[in-house]
Protein backbone atom coordinates (compact mmCIF):
# COMPACT_ATOMS: atom_id res chain seq x y z
CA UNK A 1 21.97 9.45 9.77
CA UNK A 2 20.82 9.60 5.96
CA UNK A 3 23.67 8.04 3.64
CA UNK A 4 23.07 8.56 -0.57
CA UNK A 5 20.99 5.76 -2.06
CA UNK A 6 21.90 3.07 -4.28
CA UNK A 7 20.47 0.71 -6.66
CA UNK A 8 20.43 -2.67 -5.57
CA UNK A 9 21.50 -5.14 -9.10
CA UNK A 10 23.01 -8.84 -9.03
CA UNK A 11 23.66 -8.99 -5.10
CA UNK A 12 25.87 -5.49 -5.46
CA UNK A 13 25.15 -2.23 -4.61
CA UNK A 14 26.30 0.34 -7.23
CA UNK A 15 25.24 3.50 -8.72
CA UNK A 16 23.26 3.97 -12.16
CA UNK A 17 25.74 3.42 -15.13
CA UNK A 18 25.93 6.76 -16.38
CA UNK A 19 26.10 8.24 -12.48
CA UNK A 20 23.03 10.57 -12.68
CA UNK A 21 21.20 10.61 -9.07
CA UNK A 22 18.26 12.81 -7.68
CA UNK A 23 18.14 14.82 -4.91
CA UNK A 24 15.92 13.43 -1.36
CA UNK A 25 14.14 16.55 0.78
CA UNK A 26 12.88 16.48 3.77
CA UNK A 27 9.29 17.28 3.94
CA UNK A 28 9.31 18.60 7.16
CA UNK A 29 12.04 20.93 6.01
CA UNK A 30 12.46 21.14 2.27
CA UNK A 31 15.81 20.75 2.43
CA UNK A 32 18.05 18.30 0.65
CA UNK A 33 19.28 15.37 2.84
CA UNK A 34 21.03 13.19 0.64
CA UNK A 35 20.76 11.64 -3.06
CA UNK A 36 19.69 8.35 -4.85
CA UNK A 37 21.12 6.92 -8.13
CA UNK A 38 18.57 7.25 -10.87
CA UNK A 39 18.05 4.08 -13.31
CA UNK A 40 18.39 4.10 -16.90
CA UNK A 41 17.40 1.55 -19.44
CA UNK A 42 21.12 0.44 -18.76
CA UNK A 43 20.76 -0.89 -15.24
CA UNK A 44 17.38 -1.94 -16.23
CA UNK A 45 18.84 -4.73 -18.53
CA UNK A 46 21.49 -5.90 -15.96
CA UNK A 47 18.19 -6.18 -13.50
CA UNK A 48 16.60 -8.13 -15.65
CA UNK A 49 20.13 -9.99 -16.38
CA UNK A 50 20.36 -10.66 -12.58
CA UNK A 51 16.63 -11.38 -12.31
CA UNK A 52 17.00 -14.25 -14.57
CA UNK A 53 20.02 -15.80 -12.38
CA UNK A 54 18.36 -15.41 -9.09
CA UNK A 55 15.22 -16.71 -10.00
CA UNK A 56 16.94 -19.78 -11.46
CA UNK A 57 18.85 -20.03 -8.11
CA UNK A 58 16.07 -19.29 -6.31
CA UNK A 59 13.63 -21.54 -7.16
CA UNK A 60 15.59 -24.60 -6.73
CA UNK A 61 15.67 -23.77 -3.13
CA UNK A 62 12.89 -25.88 -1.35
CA UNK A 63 10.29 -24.28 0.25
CA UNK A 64 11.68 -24.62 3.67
CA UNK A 65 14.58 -22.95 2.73
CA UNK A 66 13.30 -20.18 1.52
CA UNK A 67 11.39 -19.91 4.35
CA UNK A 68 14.37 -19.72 6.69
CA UNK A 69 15.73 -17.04 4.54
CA UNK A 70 12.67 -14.98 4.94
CA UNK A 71 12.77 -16.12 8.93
CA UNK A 72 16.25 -14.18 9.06
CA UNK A 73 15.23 -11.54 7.32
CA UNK A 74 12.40 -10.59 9.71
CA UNK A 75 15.05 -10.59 12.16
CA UNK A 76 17.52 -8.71 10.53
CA UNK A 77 14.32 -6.02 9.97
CA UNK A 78 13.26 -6.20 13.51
CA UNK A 79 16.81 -5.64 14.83
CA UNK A 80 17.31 -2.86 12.87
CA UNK A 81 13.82 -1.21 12.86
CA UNK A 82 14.75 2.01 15.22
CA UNK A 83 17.73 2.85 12.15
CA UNK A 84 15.06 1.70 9.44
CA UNK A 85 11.90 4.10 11.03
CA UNK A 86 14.06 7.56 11.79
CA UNK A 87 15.41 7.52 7.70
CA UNK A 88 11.30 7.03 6.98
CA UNK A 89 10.93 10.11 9.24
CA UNK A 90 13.08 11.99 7.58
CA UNK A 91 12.20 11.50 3.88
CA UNK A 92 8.85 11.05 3.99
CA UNK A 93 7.61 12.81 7.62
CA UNK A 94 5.25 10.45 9.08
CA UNK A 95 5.48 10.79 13.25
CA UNK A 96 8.17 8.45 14.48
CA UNK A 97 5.47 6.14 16.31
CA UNK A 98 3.64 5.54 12.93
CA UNK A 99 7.16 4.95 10.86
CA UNK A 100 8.39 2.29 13.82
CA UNK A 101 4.59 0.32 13.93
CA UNK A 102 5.23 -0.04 9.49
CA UNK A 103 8.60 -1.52 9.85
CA UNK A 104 7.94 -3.73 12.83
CA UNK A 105 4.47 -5.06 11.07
CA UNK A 106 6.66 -5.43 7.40
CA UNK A 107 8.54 -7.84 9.45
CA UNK A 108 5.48 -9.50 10.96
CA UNK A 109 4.49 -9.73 6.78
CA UNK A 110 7.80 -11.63 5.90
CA UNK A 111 7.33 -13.94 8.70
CA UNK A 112 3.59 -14.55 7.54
CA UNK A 113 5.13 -15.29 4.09
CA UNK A 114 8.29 -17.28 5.43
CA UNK A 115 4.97 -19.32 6.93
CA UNK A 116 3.07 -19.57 3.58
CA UNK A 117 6.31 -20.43 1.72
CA UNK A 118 6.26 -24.11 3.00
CA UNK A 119 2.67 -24.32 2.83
CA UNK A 120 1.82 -24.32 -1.15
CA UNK A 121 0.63 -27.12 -1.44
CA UNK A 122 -0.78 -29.40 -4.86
CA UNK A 123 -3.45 -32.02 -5.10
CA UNK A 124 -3.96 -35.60 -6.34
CA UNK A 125 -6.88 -35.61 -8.60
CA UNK A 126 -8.31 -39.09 -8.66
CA UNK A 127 -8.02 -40.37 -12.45
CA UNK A 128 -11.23 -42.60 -14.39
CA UNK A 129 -8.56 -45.11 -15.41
CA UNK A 130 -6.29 -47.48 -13.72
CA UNK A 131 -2.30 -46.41 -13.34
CA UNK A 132 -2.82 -43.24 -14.35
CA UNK A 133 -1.56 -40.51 -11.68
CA UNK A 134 -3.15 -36.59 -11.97
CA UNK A 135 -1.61 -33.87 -10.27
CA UNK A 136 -2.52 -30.16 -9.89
CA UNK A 137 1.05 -28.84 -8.79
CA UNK A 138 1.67 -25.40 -8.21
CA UNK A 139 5.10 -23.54 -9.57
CA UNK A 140 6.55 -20.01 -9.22
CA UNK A 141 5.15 -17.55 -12.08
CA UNK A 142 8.71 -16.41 -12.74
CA UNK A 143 10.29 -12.91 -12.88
CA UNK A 144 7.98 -10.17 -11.30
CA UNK A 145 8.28 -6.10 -11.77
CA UNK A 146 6.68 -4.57 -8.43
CA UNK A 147 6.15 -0.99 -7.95
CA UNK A 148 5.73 0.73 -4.79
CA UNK A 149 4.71 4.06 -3.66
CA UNK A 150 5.72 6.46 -1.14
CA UNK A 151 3.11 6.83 1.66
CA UNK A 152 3.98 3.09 3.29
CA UNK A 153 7.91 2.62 1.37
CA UNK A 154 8.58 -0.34 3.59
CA UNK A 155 5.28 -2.38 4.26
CA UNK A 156 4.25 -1.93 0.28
CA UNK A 157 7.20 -3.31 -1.20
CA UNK A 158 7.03 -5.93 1.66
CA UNK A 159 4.14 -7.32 0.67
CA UNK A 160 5.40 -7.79 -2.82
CA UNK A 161 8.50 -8.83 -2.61
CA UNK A 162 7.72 -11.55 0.61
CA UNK A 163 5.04 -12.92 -1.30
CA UNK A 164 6.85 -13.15 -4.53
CA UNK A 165 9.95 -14.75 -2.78
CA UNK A 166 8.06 -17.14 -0.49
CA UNK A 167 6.37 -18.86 -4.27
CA UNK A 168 10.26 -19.01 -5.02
CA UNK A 169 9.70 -16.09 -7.95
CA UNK A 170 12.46 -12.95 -8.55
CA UNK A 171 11.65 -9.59 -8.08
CA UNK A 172 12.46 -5.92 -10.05
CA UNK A 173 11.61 -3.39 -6.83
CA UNK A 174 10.83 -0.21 -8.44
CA UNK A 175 11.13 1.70 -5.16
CA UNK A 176 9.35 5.09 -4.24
CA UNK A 177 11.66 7.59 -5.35
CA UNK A 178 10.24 9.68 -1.99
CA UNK A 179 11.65 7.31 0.15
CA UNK A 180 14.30 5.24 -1.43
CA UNK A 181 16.43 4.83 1.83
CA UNK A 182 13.89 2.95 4.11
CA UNK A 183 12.86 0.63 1.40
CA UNK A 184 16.59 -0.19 0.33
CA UNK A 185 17.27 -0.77 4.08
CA UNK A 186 14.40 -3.70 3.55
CA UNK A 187 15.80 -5.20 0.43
CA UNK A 188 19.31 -5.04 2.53
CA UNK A 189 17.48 -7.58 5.50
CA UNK A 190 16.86 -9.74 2.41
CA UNK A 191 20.42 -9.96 1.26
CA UNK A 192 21.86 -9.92 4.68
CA UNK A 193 19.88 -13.01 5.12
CA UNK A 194 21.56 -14.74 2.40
CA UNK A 195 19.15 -14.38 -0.56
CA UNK A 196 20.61 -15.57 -3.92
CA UNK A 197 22.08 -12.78 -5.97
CA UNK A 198 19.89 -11.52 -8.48
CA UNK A 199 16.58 -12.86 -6.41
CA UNK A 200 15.99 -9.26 -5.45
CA UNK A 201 16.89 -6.40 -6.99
CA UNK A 202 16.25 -2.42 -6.14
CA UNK A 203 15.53 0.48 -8.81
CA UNK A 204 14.16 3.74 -8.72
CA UNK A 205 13.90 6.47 -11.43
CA UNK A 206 11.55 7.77 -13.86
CA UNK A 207 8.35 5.97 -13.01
CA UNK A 208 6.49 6.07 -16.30
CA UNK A 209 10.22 5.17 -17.85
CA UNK A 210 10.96 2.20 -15.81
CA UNK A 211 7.15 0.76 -15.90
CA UNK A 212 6.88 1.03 -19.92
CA UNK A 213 9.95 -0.94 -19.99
CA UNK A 214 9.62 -3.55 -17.50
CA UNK A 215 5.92 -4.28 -18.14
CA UNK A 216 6.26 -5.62 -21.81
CA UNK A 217 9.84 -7.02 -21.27
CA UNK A 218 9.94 -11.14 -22.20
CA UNK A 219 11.51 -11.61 -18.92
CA UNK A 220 9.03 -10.63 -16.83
CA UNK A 221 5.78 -12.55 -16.26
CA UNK A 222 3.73 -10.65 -13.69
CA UNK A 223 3.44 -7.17 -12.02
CA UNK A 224 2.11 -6.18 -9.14
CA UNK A 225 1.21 -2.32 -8.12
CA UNK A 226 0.00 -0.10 -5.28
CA UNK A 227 -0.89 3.50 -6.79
CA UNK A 228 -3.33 5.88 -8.23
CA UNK A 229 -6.38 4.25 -10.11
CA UNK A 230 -5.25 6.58 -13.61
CA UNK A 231 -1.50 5.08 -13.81
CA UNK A 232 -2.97 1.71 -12.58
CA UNK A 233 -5.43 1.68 -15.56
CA UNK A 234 -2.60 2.50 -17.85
CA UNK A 235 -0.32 -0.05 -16.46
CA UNK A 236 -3.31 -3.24 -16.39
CA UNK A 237 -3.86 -2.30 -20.00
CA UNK A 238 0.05 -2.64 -20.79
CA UNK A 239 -0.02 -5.78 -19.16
CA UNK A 240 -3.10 -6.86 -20.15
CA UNK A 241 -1.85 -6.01 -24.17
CA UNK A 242 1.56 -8.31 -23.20
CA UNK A 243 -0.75 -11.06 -21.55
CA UNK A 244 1.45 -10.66 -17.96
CA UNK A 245 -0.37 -11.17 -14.90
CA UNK A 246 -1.25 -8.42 -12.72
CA UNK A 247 -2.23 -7.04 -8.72
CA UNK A 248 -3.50 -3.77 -8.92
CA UNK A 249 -3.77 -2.21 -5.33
CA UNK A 250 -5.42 1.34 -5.83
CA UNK A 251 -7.30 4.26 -4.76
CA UNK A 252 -10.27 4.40 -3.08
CA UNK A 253 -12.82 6.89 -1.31
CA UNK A 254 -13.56 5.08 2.24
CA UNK A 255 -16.99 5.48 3.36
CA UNK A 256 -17.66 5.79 7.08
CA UNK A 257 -21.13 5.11 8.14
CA UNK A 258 -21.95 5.70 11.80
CA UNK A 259 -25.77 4.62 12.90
CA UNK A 260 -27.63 6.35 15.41
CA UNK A 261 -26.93 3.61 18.02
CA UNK A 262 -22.98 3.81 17.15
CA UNK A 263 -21.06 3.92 20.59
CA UNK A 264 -19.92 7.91 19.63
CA UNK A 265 -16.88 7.70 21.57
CA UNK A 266 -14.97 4.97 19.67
CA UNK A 267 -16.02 5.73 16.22
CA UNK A 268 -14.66 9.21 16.76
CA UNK A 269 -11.61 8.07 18.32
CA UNK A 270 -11.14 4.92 15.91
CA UNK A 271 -11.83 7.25 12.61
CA UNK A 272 -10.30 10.23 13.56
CA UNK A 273 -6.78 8.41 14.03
CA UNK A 274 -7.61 6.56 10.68
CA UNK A 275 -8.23 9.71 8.78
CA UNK A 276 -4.64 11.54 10.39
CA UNK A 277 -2.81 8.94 10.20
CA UNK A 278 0.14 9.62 7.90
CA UNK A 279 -1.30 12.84 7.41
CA UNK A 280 -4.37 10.87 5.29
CA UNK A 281 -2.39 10.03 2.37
CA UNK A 282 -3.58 6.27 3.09
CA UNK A 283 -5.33 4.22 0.14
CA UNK A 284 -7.74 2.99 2.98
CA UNK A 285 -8.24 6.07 5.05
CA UNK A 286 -11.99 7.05 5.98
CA UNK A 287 -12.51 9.83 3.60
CA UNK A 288 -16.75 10.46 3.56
CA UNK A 289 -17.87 10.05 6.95
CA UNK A 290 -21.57 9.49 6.27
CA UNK A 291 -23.68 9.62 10.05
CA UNK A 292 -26.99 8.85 10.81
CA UNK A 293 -29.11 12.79 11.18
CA UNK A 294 -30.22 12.31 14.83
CA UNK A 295 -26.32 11.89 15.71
CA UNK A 296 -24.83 14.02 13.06
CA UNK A 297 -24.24 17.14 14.92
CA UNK A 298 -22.40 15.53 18.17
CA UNK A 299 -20.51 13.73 16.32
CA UNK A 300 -19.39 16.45 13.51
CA UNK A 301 -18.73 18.40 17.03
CA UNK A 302 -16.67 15.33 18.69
CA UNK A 303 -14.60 14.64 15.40
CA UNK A 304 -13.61 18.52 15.04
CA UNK A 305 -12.01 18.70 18.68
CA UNK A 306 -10.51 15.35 17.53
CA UNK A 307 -8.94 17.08 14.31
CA UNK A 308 -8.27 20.51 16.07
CA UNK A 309 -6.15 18.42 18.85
CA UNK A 310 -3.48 16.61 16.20
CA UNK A 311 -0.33 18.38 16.94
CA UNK A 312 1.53 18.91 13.94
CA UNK A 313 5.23 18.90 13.02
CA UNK A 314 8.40 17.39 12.76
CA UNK A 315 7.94 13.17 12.77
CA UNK A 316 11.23 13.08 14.94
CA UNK A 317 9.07 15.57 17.94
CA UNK A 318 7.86 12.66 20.18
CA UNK A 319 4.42 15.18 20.72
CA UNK A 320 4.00 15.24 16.89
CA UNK A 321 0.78 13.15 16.23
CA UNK A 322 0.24 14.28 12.08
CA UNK A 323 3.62 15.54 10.23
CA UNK A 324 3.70 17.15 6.76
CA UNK A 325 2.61 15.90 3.24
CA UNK A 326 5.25 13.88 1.64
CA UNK A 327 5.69 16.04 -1.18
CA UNK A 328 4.50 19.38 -2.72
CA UNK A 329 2.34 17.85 -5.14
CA UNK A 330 -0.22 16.75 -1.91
CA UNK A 331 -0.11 20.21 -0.74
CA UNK A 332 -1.31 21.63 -4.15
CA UNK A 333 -3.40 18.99 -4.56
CA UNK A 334 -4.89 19.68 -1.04
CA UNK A 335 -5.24 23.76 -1.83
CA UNK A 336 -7.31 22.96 -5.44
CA UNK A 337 -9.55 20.66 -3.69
CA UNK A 338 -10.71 23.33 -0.78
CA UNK A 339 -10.74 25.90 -3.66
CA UNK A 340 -13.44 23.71 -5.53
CA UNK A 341 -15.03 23.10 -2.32
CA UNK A 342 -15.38 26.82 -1.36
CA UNK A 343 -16.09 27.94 -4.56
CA UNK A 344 -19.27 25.00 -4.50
CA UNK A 345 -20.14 26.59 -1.08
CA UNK A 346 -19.08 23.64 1.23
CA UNK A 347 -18.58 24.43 4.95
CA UNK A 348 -14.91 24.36 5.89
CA UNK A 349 -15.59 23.72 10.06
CA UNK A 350 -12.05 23.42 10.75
CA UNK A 351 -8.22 23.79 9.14
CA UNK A 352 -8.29 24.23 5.37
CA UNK A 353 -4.77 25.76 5.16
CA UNK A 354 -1.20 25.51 5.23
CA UNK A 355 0.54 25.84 7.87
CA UNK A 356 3.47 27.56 8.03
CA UNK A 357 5.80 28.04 5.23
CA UNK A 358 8.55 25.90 5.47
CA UNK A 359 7.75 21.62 4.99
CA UNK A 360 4.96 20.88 3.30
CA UNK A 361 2.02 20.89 6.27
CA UNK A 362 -1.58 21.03 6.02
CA UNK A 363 -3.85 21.35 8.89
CA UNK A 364 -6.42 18.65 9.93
CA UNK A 365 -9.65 19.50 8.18
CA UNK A 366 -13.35 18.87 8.12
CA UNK A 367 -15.72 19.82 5.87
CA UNK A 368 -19.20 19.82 5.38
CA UNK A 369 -22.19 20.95 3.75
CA UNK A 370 -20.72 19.48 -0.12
CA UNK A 371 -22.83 19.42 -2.93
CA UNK A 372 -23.11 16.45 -4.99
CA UNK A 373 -20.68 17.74 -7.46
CA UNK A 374 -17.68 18.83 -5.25
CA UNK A 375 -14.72 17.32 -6.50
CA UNK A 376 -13.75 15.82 -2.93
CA UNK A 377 -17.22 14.22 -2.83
CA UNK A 378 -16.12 12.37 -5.86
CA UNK A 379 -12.07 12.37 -6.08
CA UNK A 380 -9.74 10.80 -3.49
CA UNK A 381 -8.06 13.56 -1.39
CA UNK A 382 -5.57 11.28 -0.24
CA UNK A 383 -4.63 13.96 2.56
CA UNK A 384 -5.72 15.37 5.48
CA UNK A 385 -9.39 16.24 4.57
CA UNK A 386 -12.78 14.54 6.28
CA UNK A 387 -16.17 15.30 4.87
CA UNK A 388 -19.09 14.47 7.11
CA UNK A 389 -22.75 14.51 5.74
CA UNK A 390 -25.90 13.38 7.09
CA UNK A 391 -28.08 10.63 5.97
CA UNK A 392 -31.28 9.18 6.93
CA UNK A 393 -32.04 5.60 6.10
CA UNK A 394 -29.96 2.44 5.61
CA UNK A 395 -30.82 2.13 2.48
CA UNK A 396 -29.58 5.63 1.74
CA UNK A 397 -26.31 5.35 3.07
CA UNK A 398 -25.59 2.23 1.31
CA UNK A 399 -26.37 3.81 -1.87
CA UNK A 400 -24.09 6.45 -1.24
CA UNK A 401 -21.45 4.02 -0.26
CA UNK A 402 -21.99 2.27 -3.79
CA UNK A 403 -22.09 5.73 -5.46
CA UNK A 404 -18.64 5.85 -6.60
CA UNK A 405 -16.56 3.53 -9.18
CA UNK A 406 -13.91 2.87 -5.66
CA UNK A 407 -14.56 -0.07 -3.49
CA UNK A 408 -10.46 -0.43 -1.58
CA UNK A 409 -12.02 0.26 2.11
CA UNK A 410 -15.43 0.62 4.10
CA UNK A 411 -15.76 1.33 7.90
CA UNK A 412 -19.30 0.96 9.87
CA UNK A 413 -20.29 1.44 13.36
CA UNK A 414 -23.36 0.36 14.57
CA UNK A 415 -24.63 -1.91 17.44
CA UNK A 416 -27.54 -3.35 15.19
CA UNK A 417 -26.23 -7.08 14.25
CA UNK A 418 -28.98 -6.85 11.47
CA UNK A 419 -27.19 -3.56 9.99
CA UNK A 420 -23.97 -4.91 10.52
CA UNK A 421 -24.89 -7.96 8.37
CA UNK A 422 -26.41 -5.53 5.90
CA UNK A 423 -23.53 -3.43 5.79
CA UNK A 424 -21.09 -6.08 5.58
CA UNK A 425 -22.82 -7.95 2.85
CA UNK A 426 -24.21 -5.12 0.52
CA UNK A 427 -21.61 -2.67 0.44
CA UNK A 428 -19.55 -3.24 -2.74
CA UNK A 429 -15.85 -2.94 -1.25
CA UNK A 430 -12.95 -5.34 -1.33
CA UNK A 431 -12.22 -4.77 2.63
CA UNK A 432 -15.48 -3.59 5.31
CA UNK A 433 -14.36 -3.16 8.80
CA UNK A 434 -17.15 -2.88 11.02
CA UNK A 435 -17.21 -1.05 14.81
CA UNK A 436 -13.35 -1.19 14.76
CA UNK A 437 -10.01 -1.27 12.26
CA UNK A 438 -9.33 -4.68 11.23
CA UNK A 439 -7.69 -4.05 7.81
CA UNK A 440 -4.28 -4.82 6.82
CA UNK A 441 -3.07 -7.56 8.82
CA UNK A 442 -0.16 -9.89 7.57
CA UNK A 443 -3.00 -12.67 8.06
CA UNK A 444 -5.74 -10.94 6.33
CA UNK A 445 -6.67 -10.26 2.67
CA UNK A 446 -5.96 -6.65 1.46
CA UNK A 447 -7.10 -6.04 -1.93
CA UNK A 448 -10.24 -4.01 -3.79
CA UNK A 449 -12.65 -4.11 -6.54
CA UNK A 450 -14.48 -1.68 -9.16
CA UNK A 451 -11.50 0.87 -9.73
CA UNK A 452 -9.90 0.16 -6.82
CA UNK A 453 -8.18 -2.70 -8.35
CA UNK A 454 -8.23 -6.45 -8.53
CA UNK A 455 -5.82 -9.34 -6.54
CA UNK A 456 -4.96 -9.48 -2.85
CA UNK A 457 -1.57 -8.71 -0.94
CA UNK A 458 -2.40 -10.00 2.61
CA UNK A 459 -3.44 -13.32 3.51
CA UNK A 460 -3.37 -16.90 2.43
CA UNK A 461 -4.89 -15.35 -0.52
CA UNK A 462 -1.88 -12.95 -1.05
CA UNK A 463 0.90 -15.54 -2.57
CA UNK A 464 -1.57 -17.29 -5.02
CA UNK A 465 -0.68 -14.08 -7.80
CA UNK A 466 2.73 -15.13 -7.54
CA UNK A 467 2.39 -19.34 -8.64
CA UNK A 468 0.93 -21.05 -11.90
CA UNK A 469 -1.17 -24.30 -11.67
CA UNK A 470 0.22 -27.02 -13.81
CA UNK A 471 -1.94 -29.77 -14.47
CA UNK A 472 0.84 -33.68 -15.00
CA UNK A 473 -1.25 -37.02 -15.85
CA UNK A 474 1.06 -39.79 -15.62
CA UNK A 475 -0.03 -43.37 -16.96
CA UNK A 476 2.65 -45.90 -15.35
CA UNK A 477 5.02 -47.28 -17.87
């Protein structure tokens, strides 16, 4: 099932020049399943060789070509989605339900983009002086250097690279080096659907490497990423010092709030799959679950028999509902928070382990009773890890949802219009998704603000990164 990885440079798939390659493990197992060529500097400068071609060729193509390209390639992705969600199982161990939903919506994504590809449209601005024609016209920013992480390896680099190619730009995919096969089995619907050489092209390697060279490189005029707020800072200040455009899609702490007069049922059920889905390494999971006092003990009671019933194992078991962390680095990270939370005489009310010792598996965990200064009251745990605390007044809980420098994701449940409209206006988040989970959406704007970044990948909004505005006055000869 799992073939060795290449890079994807010029149209051709080839290994890195000087043939090193890294080994892909199984999280579930920890055992090597295959390998994937490892860029140097080399292949680097034939990417940005080919980048330069295909965009040329690209951006001839008129807008409703492009968007029948991006039409087949949905296709192609759909068609092969089964293929395309078992190699995401195995590299980076999400349940096999979770891993086929991310490819099938990354093809919804392309067709939303194949949709907004005909649709940029200019404006006549109407001039002070006879004969005179002013247009506002709208072009493709040019080469862009997208990175991608590991916990979504098809939908991330989806929403970068359909956006970018529906403005008629080329892309540099720095895949996640997690789980390089899914996402090069994406950038192969794009080529199988007759994208230009050179329009598209795949790399993984050294992260830190491959960013400090593509970020200042002439050729390349915008980045977009989806990581950790510290290596986003580091890469909007390189871009920022080389005047290139930038998305920055990153971290965040979710609030929860649930109100007395919640409806119990579905905000357990709603958050509790948010917070286990993909074991909670999601940028937009609920992370602080913050619930009214006169409710706070049913529901802390409800959500535990929610996280003690996730079955945990293998993402190819069909009763698996949570698999393992993608990578030993989680499960550390994971053991140092509970240690800190422990140690600061939190409440662990369910799971705080490992499980097992072979594949990297956590168990579902709640935790309560924090003090202000716990490090997962103030860090992302980007795993499997809920806290719940009470509060007592709106204005309370909004302050607390405002307390940190994140603002990606907020989720509310209340049947109060007049706190919905409070939480929905004053809480200082990019996305709020109130008495249900309405975020990320081909059709919907996904984006933060504060540390959690700046620019939007979802959307009508999401393809305006990708195009300069280009002001022509004409007076008639």
């Amino acid at each position: 099932m799992y073939r060795d990885v290449l890079l994807h440079i010029g149209g051709e798939w080839r290994g890195a020049r000087d043939g090193r390659t890294f080994d892909i493990v199984n999280p579930a197992t920890e055992d090597a399943i295959g390998t994937c060529a490892f860029a140097g500097t080399a292949d680097l400068d034939d990417a940005l060789a080919a980048a330069a071609q295909g965009f040329a060729a690209w951006r001839r193509q008129s807008a409703h070509a492009r968007a029948g390209v991006l039409m087949k390639a949905a296709e192609l992705l759909r068609a092969r989605a089964e293929d395309v969600a078992q190699l995401m199982v195995l590299e980076q161990g999400k349940p096999l339900a979770e891993a086929r939903i991310e490819v099938q919506l990354s093809a919804d994504v392309i067709q939303w983009f194949a949709g907004e590809a005909a649709r940029i449209y200019g404006r006549v601005v109407p001039a002070r002086a006879d004969h005179v024609r002013q247009l506002s016209l709208r072009e493709p920013v040019g080469v862009v250097a997208a990175f991608t992480p590991w916990n979504f390896p098809v939908s991330q680099a989806t929403r970068k690279s359909a956006a970018a190619l529906a403005a008629g730009c080329a892309v540099i995919l720095k895949g996640p080096e997690e789980a390089p096969a899914c996402c090069a089995e994406l950038v192969r619907a794009f080529a199988d659907a007759g994208l230009p050489a050179g329009a598209l092209n795949l790399v993984y390697g050294h992260p830190p490497d491959i960013s400090g060279y593509l970020v200042p490189h002439p050729q390349v005029r915008k980045i977009s990423f989806t990581g950790s707020t510290v290596v986003g800072k580091q890469l909007a200040a390189l871009a920022g010092a080389h005047m290139k455009r930038a998305t920055m899609e990153l971290g965040g702490h979710a609030p929860a709030i649930v109100c007395a007069d919640a409806d119990l049922d579905t905000a357990v059920r709603v958050l509790a799959a948010g917070k286990f889905r993909n074991a909670g390494q999601v940028c937009i999971a609920p992370t602080r679950f913050l619930v009214e006092q006169s409710v706070y003990q049913p529901f802390l009671e409800r959500f535990v028999a929610a996280a003690e019933a996730q079955r945990l194992g293998s993402g190819l078991d069909p009763d698996t509902t949570m698999g393992p962390l993608a990578n030993p680095r989680r499960l550390q990270a994971m053991e140092a928070f509970m240690e800190d939370a422990r140690d600061k005489g939190g409440r662990v009310v369910t799971g705080g382990e490992r499980r097992g010792n072979r594949g990297w598996f956590y168990a579902p965990t709640v935790v309560s009773d924090l003090p202000p200064d716990a490090r997962l009251l103030n860090e992302e745990p980007f795993g499997p890890v809920a806290l719940i605390a009470p509060f007592e007044t709106l204005d309370a809980v909004i302050a607390e949802a405002n307390r940190l420098p994140f603002g990606l994701a907020a989720y509310a449940y209340t049947r109060s219009q007049r706190s919905a409209s409070r939480l929905g206006g004053e809480i200082e988040s990019g996305m709020v998704s109130i008495n249900h989970h309405g975020l990320g959406l081909p059709e919907t704007p996904f984006g933060g603000v504060k540390d959690s970044g700046y620019g939007s990948e979802g959307g009508a909004e999401g393809i305006e990164p990708y195009l300069n505005v280009k002001f022509v006055s004409q007076l008639d000869a």
